[in-house]
PDB file of N, CA and C in Angstrom:
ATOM      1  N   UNK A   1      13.181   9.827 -12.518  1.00  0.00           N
ATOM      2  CA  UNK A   1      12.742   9.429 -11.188  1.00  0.00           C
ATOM      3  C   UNK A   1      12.175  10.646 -10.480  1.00  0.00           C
ATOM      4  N   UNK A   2      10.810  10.604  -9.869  1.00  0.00           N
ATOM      5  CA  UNK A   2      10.528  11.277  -9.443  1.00  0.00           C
ATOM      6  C   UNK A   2      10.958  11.595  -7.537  1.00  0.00           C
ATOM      7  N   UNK A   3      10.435  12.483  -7.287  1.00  0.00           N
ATOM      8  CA  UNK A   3      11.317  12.993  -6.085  1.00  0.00           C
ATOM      9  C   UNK A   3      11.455  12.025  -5.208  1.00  0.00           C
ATOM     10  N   UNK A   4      11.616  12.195  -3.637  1.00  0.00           N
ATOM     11  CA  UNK A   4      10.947  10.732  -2.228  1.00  0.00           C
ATOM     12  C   UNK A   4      10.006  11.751  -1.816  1.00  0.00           C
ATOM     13  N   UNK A   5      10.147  12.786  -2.200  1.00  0.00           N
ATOM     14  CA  UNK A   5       8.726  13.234  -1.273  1.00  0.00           C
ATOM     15  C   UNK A   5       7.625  13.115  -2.243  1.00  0.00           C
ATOM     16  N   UNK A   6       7.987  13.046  -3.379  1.00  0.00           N
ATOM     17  CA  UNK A   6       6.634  12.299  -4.295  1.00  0.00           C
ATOM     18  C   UNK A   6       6.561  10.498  -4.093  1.00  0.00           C
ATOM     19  N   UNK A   7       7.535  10.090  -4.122  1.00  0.00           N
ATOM     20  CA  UNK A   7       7.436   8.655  -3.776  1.00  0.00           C
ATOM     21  C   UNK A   7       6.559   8.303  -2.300  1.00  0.00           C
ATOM     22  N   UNK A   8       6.786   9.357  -1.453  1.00  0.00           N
ATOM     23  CA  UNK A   8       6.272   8.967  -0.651  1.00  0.00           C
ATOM     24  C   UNK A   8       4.823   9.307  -0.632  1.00  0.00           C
ATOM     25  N   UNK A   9       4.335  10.408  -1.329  1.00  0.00           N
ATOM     26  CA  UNK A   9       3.238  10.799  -1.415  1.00  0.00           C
ATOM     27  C   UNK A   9       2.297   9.679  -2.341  1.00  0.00           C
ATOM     28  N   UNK A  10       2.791   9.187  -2.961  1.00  0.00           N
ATOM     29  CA  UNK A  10       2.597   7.812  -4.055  1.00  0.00           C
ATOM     30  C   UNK A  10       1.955   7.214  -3.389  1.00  0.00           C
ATOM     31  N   UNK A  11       2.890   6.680  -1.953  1.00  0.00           N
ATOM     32  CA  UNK A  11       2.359   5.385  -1.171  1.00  0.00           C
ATOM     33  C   UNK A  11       1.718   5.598  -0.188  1.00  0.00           C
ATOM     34  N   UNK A  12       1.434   7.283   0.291  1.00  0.00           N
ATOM     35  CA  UNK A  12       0.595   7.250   1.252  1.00  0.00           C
ATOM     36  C   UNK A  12      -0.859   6.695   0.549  1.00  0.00           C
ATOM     37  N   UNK A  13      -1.155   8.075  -0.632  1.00  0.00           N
ATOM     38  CA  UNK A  13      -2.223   7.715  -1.522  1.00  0.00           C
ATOM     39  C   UNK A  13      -3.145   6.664  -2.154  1.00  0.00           C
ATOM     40  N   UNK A  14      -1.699   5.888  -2.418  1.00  0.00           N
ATOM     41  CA  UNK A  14      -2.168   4.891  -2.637  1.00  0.00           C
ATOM     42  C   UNK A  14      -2.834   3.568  -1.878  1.00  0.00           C
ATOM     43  N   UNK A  15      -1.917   3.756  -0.652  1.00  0.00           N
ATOM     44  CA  UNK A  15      -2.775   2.825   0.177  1.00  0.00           C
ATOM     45  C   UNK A  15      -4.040   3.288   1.409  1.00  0.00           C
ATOM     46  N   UNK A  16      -4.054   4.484   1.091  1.00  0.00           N
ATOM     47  CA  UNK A  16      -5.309   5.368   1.631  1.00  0.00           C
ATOM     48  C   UNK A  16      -6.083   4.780   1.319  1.00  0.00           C
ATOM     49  N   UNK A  17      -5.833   4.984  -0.260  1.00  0.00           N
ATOM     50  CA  UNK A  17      -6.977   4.686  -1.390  1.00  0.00           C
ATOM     51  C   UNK A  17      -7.478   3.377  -1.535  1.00  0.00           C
ATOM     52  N   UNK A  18      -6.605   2.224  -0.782  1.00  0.00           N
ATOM     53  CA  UNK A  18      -7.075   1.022  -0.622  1.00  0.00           C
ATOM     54  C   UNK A  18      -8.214   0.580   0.868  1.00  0.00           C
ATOM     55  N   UNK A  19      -7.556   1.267   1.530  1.00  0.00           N
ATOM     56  CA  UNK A  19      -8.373   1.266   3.059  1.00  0.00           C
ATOM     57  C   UNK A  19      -9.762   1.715   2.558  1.00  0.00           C
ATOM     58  N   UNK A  20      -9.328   2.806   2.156  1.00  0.00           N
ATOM     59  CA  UNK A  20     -10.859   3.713   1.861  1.00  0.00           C
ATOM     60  C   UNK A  20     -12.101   2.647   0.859  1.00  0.00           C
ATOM     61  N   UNK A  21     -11.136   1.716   0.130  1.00  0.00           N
ATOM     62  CA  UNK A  21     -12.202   0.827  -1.035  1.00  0.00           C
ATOM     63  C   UNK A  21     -12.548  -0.449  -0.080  1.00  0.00           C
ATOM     64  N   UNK A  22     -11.546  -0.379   1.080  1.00  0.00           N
ATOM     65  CA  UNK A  22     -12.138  -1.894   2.024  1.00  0.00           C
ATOM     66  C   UNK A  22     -13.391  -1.323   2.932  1.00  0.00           C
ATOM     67  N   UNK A  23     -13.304  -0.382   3.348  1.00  0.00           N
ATOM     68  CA  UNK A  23     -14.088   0.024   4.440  1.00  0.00           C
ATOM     69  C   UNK A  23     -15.522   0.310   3.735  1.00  0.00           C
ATOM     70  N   UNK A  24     -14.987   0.978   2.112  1.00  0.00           N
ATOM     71  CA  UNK A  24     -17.078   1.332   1.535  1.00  0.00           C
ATOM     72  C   UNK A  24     -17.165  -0.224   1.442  1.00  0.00           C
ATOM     73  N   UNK A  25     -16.136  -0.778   0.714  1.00  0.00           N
ATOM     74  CA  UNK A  25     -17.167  -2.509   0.224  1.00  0.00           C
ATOM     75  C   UNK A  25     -17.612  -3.025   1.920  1.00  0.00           C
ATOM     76  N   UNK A  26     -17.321  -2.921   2.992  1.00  0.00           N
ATOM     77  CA  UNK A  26     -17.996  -3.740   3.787  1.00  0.00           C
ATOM     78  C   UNK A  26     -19.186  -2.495   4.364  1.00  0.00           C
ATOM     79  N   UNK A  27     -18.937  -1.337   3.827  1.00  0.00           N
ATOM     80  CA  UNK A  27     -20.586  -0.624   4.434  1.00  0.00           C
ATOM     81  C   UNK A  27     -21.517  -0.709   3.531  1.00  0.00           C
ATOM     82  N   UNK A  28     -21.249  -1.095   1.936  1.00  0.00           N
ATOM     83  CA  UNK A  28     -22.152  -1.058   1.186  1.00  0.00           C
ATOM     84  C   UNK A  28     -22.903  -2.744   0.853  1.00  0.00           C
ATOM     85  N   UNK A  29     -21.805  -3.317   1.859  1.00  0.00           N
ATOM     86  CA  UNK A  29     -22.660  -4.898   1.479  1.00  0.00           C
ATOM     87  C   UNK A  29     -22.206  -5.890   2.175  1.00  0.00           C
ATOM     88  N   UNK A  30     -23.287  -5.403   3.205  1.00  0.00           N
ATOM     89  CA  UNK A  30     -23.515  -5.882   4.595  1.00  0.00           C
ATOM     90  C   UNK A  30     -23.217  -7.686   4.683  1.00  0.00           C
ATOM     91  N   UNK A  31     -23.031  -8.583   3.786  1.00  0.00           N
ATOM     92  CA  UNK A  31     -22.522  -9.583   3.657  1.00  0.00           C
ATOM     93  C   UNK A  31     -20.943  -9.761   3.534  1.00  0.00           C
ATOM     94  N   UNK A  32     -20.474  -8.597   3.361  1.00  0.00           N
ATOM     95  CA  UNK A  32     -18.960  -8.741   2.976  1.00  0.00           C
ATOM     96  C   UNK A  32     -18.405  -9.252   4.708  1.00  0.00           C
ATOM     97  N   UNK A  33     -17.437  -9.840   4.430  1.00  0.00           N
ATOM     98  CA  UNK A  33     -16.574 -10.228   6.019  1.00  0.00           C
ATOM     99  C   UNK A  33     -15.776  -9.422   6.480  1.00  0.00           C
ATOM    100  N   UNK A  34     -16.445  -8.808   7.781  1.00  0.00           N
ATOM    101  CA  UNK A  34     -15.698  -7.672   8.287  1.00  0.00           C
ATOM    102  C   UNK A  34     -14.512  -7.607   8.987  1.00  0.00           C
ATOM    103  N   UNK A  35     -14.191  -9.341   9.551  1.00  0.00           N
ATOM    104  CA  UNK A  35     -13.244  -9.983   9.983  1.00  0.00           C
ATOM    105  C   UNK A  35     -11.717  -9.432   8.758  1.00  0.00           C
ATOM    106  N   UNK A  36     -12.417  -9.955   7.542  1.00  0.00           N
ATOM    107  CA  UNK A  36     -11.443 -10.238   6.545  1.00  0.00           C
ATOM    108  C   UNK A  36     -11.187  -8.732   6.026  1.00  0.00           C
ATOM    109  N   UNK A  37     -11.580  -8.112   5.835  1.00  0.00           N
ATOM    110  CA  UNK A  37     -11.348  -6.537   5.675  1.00  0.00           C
ATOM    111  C   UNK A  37     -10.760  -6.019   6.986  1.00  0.00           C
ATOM    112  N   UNK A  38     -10.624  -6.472   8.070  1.00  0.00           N
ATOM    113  CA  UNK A  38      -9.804  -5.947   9.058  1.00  0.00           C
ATOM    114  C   UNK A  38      -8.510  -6.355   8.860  1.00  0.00           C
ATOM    115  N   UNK A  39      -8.462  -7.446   8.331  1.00  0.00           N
ATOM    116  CA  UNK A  39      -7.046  -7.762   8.288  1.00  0.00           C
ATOM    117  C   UNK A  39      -6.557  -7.117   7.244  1.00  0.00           C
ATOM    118  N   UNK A  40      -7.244  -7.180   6.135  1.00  0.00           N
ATOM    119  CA  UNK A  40      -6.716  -6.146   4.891  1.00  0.00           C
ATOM    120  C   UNK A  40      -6.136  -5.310   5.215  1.00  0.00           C
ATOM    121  N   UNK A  41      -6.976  -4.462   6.439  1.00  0.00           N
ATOM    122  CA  UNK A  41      -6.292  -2.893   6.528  1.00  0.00           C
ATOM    123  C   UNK A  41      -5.159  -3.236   7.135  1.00  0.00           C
ATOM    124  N   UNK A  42      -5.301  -4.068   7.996  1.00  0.00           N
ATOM    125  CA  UNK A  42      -3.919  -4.321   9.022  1.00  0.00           C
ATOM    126  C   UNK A  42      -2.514  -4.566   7.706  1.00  0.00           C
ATOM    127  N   UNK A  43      -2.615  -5.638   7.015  1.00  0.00           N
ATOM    128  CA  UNK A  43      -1.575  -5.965   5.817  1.00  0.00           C
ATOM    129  C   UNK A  43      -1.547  -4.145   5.355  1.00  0.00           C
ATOM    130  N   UNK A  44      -2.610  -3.661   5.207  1.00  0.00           N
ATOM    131  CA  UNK A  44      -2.083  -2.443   4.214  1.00  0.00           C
ATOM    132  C   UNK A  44      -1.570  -1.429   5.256  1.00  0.00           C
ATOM    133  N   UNK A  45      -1.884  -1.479   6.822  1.00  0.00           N
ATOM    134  CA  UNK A  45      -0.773  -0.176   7.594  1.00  0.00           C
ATOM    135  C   UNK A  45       0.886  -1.078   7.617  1.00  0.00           C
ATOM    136  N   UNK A  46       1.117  -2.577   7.450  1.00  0.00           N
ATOM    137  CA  UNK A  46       1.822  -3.039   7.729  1.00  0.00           C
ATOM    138  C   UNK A  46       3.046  -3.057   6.056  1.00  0.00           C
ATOM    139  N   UNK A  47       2.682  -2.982   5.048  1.00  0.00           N
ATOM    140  CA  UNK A  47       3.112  -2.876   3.563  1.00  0.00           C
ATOM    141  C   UNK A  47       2.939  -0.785   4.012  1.00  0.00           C
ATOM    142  N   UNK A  48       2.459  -0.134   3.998  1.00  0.00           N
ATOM    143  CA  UNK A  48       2.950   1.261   4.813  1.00  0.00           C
ATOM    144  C   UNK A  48       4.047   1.661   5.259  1.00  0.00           C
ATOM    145  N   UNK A  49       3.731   0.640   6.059  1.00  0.00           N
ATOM    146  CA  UNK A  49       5.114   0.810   7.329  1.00  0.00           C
ATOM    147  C   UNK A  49       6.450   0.260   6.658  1.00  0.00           C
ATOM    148  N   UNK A  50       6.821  -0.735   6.227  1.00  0.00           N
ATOM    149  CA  UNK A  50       7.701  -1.439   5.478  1.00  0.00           C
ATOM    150  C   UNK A  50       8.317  -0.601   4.218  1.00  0.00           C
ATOM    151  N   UNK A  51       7.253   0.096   3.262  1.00  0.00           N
ATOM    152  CA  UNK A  51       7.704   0.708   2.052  1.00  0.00           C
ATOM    153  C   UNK A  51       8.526   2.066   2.683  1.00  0.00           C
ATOM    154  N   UNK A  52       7.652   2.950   3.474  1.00  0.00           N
ATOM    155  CA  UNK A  52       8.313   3.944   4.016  1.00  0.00           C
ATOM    156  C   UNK A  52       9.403   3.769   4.812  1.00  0.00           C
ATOM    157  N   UNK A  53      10.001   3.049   5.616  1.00  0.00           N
ATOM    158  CA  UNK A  53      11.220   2.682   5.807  1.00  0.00           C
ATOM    159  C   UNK A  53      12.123   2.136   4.915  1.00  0.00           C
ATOM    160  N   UNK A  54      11.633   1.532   4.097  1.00  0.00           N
ATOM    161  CA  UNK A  54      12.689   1.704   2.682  1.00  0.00           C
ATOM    162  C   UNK A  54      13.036   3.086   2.256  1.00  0.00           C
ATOM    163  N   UNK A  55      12.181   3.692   2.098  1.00  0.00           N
ATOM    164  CA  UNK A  55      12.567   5.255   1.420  1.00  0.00           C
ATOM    165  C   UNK A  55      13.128   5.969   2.475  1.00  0.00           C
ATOM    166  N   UNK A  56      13.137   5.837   3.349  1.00  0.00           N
ATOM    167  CA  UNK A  56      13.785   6.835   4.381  1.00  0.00           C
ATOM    168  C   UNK A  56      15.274   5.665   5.238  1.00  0.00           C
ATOM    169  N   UNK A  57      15.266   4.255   3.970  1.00  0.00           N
ATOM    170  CA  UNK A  57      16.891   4.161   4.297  1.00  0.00           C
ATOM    171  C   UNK A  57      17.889   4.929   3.892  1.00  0.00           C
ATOM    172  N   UNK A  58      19.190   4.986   4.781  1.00  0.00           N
ATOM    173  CA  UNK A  58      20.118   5.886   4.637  1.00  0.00           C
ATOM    174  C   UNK A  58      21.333   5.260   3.940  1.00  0.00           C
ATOM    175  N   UNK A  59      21.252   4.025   4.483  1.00  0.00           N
ATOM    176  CA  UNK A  59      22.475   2.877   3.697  1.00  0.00           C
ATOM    177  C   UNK A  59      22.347   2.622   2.397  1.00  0.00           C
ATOM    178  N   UNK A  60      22.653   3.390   0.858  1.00  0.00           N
ATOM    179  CA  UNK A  60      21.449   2.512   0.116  1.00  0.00           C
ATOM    180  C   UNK A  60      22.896   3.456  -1.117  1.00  0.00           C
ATOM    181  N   UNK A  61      23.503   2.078  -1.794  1.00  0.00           N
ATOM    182  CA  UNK A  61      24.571   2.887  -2.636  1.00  0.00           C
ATOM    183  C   UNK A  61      23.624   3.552  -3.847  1.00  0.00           C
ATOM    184  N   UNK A  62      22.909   2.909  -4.649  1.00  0.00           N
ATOM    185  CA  UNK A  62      22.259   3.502  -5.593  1.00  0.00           C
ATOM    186  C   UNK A  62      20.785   3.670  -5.191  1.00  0.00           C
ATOM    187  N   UNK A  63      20.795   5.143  -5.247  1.00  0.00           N
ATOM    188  CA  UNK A  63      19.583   5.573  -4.442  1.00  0.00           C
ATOM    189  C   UNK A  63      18.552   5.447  -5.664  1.00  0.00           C
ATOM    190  N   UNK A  64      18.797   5.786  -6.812  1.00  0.00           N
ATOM    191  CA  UNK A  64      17.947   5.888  -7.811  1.00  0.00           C
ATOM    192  C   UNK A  64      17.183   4.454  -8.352  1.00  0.00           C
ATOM    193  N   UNK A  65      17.721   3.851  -8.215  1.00  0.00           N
ATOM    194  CA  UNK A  65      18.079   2.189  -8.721  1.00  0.00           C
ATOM    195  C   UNK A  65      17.295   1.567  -7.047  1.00  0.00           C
ATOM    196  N   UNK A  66      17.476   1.886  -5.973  1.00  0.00           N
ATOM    197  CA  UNK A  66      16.618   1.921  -5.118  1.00  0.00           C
ATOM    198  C   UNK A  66      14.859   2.228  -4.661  1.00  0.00           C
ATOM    199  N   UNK A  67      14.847   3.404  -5.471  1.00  0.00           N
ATOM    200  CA  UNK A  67      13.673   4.023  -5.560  1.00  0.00           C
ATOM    201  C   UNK A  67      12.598   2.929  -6.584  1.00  0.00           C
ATOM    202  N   UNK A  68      13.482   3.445  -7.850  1.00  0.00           N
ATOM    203  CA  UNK A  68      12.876   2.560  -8.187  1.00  0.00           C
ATOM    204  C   UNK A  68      12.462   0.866  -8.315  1.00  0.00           C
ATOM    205  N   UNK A  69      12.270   0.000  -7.133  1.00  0.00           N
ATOM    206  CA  UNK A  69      12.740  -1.119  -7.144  1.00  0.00           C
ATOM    207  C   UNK A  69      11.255  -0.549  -5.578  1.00  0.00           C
ATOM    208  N   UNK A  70      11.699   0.159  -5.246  1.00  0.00           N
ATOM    209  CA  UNK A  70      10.635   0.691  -3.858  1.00  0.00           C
ATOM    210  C   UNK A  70       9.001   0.880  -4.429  1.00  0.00           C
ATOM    211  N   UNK A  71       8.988   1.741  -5.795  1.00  0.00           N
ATOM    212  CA  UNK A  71       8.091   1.957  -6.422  1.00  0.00           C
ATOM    213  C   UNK A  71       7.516   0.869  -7.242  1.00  0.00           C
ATOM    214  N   UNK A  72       8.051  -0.066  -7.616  1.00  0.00           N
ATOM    215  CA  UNK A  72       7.425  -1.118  -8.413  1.00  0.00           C
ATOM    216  C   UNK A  72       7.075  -2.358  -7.016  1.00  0.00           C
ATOM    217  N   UNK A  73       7.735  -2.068  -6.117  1.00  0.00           N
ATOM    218  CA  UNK A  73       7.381  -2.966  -5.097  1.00  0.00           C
ATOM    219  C   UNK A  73       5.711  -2.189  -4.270  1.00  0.00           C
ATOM    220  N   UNK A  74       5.992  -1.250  -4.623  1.00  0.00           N
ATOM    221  CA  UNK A  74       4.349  -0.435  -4.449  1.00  0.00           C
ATOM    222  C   UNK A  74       3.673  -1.229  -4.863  1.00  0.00           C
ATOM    223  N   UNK A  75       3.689  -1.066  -6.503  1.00  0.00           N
ATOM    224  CA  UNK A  75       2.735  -1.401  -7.093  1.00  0.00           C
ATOM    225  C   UNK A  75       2.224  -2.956  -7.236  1.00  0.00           C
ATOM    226  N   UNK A  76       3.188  -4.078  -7.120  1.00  0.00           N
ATOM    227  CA  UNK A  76       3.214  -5.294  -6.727  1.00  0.00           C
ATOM    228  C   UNK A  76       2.082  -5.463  -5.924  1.00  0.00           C
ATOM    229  N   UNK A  77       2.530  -5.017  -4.536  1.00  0.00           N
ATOM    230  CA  UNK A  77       1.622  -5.355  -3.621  1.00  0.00           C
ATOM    231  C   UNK A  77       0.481  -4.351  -3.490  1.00  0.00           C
ATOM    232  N   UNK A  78       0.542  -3.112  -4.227  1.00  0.00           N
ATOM    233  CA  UNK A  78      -1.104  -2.596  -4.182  1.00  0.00           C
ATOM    234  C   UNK A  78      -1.761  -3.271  -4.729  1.00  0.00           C
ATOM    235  N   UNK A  79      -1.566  -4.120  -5.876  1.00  0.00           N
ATOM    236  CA  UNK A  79      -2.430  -5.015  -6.816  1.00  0.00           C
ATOM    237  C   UNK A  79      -2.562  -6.142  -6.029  1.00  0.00           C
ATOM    238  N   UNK A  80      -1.531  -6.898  -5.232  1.00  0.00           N
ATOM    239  CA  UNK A  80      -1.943  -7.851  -4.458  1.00  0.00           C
ATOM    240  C   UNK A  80      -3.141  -7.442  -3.495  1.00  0.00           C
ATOM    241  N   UNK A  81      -2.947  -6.380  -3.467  1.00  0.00           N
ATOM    242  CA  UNK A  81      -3.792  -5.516  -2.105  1.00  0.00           C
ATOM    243  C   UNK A  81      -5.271  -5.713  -2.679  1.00  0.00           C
ATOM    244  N   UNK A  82      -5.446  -4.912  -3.624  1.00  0.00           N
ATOM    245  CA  UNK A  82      -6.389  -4.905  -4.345  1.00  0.00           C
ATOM    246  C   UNK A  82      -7.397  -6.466  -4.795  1.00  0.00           C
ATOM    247  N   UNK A  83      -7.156  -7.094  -5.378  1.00  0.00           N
ATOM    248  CA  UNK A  83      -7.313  -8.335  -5.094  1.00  0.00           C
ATOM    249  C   UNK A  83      -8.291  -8.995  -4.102  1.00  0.00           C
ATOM    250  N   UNK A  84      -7.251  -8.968  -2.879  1.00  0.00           N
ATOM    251  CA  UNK A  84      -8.297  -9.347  -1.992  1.00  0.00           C
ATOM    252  C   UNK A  84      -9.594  -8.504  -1.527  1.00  0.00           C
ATOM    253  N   UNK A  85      -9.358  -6.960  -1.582  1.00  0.00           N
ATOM    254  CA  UNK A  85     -10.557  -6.313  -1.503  1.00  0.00           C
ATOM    255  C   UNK A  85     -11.337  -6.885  -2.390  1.00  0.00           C
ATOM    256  N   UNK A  86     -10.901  -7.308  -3.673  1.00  0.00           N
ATOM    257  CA  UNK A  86     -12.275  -7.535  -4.351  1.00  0.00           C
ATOM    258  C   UNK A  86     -12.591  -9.044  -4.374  1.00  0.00           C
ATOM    259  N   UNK A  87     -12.484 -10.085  -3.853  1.00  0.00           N
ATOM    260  CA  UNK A  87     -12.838 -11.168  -3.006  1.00  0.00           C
ATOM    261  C   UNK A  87     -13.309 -11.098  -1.770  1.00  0.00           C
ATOM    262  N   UNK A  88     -13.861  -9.621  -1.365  1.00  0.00           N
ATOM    263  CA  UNK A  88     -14.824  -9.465  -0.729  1.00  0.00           C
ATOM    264  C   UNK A  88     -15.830  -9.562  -0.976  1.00  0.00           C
TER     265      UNK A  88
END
């Protein structure tokens, strides 16, 4: 298991990296719905906000067994994430 300050660095990255793929697809094609890419970003500061308060719970008997369960829940919903960017 890697560290929480890599876990967390995981999920900033990663959902940077999703904002950043909603915002070129609606500058590069001026048909995409800019409505619907707003909400994207909104779901992705809101899956942000949610993962990082998992990692920075304090109540948590198996922290390791935690983490990881935090990290595959990343990846769950980055792919859900993902997805709808590309049904843009």
């Amino acid at each position: 298991m890697s560290s929480v300050k890599n876990l967390k660095k995981d999920i900033n990255y990663t959902l940077g990296d999703i904002i950043s793929i909603c915002q070129i697809a609606t500058e590069l094609n001026p048909e995409a719905n800019k409505e619907k890419a707003g909400a994207i970003v909104d779901e992705v500061i809101v899956t942000f906000d949610d993962l990082i308060a998992k990692v920075n719970a304090k109540n948590v008997e198996n922290k390791k067994a935690h983490f990881k369960s935090v990290s595959a829940e990343l990846e769950s919903r980055a792919n859900a994430l993902i997805e709808k960017v590309n049904s843009l």
